[in-house]
N, C-alpha and C. Protein backbone atom coordinates (compact mmCIF):
# COMPACT_ATOMS: atom_id res chain seq x y z
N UNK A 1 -9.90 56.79 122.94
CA UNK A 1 -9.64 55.68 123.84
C UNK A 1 -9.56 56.22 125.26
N UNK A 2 -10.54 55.48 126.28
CA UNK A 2 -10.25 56.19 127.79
C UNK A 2 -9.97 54.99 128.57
N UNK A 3 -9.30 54.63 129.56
CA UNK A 3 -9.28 54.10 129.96
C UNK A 3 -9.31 54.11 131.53
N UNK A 4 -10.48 53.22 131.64
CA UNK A 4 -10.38 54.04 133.34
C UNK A 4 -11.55 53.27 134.04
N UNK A 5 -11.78 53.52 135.62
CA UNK A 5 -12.95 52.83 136.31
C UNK A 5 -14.19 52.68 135.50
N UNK A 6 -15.04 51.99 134.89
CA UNK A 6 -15.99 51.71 134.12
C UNK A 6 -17.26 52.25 135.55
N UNK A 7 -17.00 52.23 136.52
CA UNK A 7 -18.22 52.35 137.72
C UNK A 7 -17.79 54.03 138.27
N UNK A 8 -17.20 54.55 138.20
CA UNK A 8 -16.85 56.15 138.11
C UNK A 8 -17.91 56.85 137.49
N UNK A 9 -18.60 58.04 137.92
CA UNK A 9 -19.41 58.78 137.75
C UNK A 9 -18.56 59.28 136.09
N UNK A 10 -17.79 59.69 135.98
CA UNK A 10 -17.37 60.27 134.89
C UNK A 10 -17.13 59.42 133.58
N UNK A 11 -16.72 57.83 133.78
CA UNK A 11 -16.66 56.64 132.81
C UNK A 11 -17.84 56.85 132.90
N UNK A 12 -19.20 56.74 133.74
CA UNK A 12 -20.41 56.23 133.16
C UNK A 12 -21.09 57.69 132.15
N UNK A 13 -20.61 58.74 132.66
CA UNK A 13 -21.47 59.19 131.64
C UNK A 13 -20.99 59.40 129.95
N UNK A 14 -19.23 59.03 130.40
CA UNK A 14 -18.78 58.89 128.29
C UNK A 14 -19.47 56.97 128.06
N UNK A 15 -19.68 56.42 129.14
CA UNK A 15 -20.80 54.66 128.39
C UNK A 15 -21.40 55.90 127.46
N UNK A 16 -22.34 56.70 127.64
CA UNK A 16 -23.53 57.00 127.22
C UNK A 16 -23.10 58.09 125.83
N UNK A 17 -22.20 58.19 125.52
CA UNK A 17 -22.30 58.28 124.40
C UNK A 17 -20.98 57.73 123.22
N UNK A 18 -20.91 56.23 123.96
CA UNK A 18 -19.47 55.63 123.68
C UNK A 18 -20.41 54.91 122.02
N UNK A 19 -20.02 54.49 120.81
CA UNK A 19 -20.16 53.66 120.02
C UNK A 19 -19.99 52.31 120.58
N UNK A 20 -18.44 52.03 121.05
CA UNK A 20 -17.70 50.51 121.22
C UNK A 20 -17.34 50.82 122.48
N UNK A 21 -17.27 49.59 123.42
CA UNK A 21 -16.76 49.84 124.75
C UNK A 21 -16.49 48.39 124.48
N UNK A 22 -14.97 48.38 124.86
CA UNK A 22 -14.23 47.26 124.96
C UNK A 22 -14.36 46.80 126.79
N UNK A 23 -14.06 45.58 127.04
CA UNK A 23 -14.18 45.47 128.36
C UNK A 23 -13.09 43.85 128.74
N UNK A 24 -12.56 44.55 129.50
CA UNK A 24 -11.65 43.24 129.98
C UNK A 24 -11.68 43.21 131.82
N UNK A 25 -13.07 42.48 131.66
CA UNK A 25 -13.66 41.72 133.22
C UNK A 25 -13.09 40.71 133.85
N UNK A 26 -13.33 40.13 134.62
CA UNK A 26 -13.21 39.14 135.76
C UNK A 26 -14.63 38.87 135.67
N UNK A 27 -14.63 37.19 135.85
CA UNK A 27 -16.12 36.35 135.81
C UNK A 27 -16.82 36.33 136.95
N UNK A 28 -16.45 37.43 138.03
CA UNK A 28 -17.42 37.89 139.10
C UNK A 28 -17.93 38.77 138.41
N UNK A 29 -17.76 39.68 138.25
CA UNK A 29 -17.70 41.30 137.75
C UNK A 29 -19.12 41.24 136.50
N UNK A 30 -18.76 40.40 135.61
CA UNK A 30 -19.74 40.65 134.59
C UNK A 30 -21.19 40.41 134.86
N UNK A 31 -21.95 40.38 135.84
CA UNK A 31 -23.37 40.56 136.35
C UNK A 31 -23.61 41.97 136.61
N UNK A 32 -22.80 42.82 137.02
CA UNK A 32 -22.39 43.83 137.33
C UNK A 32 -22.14 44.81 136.31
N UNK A 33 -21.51 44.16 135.57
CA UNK A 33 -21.10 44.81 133.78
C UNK A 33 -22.00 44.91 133.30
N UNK A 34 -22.81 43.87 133.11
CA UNK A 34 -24.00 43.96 132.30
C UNK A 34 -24.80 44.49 132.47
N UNK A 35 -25.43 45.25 133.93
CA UNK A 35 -26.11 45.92 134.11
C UNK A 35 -25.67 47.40 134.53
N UNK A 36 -24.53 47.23 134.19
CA UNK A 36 -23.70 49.16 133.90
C UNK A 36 -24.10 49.26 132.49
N UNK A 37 -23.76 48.29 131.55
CA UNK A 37 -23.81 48.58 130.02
C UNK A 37 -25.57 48.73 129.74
N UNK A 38 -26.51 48.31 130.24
CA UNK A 38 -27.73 48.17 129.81
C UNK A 38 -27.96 49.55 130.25
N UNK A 39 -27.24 49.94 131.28
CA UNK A 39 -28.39 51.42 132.08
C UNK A 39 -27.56 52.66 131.35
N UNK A 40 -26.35 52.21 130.95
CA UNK A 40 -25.94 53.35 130.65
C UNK A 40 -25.38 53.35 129.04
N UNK A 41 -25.16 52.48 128.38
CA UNK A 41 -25.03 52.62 126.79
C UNK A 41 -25.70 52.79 125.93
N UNK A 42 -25.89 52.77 124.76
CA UNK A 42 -27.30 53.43 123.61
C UNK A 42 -27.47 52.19 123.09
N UNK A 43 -28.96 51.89 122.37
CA UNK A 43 -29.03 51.00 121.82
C UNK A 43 -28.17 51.27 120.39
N UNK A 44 -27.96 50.05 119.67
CA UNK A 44 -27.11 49.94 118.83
C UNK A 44 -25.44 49.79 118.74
N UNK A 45 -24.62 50.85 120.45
CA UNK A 45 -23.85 50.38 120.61
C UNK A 45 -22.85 48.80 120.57
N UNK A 46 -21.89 48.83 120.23
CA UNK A 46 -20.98 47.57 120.33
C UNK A 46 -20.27 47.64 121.50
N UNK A 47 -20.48 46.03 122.22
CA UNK A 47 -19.12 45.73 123.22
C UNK A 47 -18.67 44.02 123.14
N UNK A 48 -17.47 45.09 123.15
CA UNK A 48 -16.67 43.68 123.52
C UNK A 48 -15.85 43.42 124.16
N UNK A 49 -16.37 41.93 124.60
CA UNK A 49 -15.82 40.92 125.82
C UNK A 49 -14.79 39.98 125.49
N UNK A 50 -13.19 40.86 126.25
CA UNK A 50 -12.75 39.49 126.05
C UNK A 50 -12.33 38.50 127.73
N UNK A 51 -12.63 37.46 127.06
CA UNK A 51 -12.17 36.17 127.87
C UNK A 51 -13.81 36.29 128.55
N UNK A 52 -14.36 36.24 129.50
CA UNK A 52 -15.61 36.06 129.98
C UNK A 52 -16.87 36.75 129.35
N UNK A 53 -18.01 36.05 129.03
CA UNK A 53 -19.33 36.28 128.30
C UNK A 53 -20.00 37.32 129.80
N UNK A 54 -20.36 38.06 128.60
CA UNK A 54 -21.30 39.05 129.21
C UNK A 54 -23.21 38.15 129.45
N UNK A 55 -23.35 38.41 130.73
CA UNK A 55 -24.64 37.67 130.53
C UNK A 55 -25.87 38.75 130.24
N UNK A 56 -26.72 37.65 128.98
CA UNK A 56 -28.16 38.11 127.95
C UNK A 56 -28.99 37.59 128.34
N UNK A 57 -29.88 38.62 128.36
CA UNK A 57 -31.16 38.86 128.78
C UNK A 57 -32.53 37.99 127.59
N UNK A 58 -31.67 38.09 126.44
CA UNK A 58 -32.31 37.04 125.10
C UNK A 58 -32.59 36.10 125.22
N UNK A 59 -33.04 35.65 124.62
CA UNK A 59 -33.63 33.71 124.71
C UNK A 59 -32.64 33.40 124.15
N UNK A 60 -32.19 32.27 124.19
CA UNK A 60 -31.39 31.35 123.45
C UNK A 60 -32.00 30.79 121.96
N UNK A 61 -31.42 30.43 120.82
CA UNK A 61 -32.01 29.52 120.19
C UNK A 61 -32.55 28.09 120.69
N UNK A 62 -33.77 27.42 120.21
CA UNK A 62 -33.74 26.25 120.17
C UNK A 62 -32.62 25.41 120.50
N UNK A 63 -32.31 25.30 119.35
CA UNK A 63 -30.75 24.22 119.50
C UNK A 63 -29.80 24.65 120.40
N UNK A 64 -29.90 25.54 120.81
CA UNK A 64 -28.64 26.46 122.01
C UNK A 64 -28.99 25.18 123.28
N UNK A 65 -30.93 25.64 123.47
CA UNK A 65 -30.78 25.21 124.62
C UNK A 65 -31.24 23.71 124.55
N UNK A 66 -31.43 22.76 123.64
CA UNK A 66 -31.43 21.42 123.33
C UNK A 66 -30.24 21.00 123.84
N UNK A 67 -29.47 21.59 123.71
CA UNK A 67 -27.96 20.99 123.57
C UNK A 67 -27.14 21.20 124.81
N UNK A 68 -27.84 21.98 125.73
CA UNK A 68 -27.50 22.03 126.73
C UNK A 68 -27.56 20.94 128.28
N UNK A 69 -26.94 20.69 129.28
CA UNK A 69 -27.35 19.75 130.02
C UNK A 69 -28.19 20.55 131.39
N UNK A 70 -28.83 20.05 132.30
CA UNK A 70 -30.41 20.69 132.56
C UNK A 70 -29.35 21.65 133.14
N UNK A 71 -28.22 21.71 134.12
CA UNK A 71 -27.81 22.43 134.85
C UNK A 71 -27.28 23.52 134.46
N UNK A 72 -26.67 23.14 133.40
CA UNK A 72 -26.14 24.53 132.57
C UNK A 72 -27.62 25.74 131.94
N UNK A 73 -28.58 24.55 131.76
CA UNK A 73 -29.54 25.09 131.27
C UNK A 73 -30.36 26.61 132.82
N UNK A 74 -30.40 25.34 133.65
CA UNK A 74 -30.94 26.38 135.30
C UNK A 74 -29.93 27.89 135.42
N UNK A 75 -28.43 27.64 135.13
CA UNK A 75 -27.75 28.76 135.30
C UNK A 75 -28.22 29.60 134.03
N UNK A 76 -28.13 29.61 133.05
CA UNK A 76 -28.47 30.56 131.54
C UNK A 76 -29.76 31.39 132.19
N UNK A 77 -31.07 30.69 132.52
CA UNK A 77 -32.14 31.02 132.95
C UNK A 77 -31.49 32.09 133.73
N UNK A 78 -31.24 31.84 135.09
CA UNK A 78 -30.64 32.92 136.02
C UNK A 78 -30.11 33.59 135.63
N UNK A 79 -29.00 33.79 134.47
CA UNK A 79 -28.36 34.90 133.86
C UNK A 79 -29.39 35.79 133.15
N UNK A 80 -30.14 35.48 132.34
CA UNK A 80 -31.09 36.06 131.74
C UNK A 80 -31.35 37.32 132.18
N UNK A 81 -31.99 37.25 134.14
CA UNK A 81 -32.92 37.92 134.79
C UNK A 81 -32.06 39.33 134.71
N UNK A 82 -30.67 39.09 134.99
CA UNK A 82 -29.89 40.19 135.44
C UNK A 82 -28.85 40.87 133.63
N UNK A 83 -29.15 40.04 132.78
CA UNK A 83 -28.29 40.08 131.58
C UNK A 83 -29.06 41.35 130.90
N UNK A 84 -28.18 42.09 129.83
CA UNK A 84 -28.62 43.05 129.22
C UNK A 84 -29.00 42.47 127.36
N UNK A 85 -29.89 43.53 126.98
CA UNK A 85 -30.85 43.12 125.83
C UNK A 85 -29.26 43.09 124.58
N UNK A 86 -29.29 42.25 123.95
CA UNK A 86 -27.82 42.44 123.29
C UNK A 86 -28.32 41.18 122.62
N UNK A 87 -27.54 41.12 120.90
CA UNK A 87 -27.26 39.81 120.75
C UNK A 87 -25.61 39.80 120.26
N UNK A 88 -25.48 38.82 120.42
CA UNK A 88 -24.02 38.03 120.52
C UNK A 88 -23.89 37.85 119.01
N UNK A 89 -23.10 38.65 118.36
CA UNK A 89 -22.73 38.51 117.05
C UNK A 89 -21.82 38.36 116.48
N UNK A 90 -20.40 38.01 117.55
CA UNK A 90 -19.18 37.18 116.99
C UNK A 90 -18.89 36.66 118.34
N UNK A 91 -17.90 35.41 118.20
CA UNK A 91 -17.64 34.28 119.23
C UNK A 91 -16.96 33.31 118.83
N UNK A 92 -15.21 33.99 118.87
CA UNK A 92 -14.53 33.08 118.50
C UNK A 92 -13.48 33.14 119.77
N UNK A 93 -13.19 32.02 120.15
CA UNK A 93 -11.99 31.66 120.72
C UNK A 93 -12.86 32.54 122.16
N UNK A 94 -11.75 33.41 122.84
CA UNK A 94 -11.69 34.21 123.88
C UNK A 94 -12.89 35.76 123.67
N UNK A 95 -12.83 36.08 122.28
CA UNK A 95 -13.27 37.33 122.30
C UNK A 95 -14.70 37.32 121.55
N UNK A 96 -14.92 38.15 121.84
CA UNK A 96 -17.06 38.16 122.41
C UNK A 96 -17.58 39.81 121.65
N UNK A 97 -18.38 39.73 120.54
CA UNK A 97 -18.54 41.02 120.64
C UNK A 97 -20.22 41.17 120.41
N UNK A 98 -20.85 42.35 120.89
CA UNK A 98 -22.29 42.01 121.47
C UNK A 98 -22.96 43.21 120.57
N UNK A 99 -24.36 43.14 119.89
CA UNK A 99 -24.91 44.65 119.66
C UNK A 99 -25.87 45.06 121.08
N UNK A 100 -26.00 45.83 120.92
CA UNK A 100 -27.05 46.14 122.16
C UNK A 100 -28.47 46.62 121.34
N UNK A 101 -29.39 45.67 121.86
CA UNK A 101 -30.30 45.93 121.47
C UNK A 101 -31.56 47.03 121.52
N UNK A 102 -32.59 47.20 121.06
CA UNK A 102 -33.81 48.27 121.07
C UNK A 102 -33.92 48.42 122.67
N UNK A 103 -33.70 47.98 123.55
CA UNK A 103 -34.67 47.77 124.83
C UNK A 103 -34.02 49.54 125.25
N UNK A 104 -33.53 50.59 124.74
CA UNK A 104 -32.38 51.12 125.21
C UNK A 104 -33.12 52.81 124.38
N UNK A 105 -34.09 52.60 123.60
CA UNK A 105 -34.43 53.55 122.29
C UNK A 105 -34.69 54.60 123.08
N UNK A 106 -36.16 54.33 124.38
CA UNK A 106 -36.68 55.30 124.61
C UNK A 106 -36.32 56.09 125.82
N UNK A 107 -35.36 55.46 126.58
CA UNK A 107 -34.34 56.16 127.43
C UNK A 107 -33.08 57.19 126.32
N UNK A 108 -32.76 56.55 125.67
CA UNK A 108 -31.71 57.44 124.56
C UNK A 108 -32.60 58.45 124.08
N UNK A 109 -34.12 58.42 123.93
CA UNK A 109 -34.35 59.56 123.42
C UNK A 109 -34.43 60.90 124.45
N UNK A 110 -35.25 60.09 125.63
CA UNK A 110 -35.24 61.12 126.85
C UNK A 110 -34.06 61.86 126.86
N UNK A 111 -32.83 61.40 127.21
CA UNK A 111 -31.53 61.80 127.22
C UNK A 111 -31.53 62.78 126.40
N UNK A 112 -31.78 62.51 124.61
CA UNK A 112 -31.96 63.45 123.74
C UNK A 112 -32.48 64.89 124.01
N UNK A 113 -33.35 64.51 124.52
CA UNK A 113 -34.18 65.50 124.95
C UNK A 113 -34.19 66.58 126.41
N UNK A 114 -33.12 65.63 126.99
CA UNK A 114 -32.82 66.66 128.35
C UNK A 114 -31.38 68.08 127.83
């Protein structure tokens, strides 16, 4: 368990070989989060968010975005651009927990390899 500046040269380089990175943001912050966790975590890693959603770079389901009203729909879009490759695989109440997806393989291998 570390706990400490997530934007610190020294937090970012244990992201990179963290399994789980828990994260307790502010709903400015997580545009910002999300693109610390994409550049610097492995694919397959777990995180989790509590109280504010990390914004994904994924499509939505169908019915996600049926069900949405257009405006909510225009903001999701915009999250997308800046959101990291992850899907959202629990979502109850406050707490959020995400896999990180393939987009992440062939940078982790480089790494491997340096």
């Amino acid at each position: 368990f570390v706990l400490d500046d997530m934007f610190a040269a020294r937090a970012k380089k244990m992201l990179r070989t963290a399994d789980i990175v828990m994260i307790f943001g502010v709903k400015p912050l997580m545009p910002k989060i999300a693109k610390l966790v994409q550049d610097e975590c492995r694919s397959g890693s777990y995180l989790f968010s509590y109280r504010f959603p990390i914004p994904l770079s994924t499509q939505r389901r169908t019915s996600d975005v049926n069900s949405m009203k257009s405006g909510e729909l225009a903001s999701e879009i915009m999250d997308q651009a800046s959101g990291i490759d992850a899907e959202l695989i629990y979502d109850e109440e406050e707490m959020r927990i995400y896999q990180l997806g393939s987009g992440n393989e062939q940078r982790d291998a480089e790494r491997r390899a340096i």
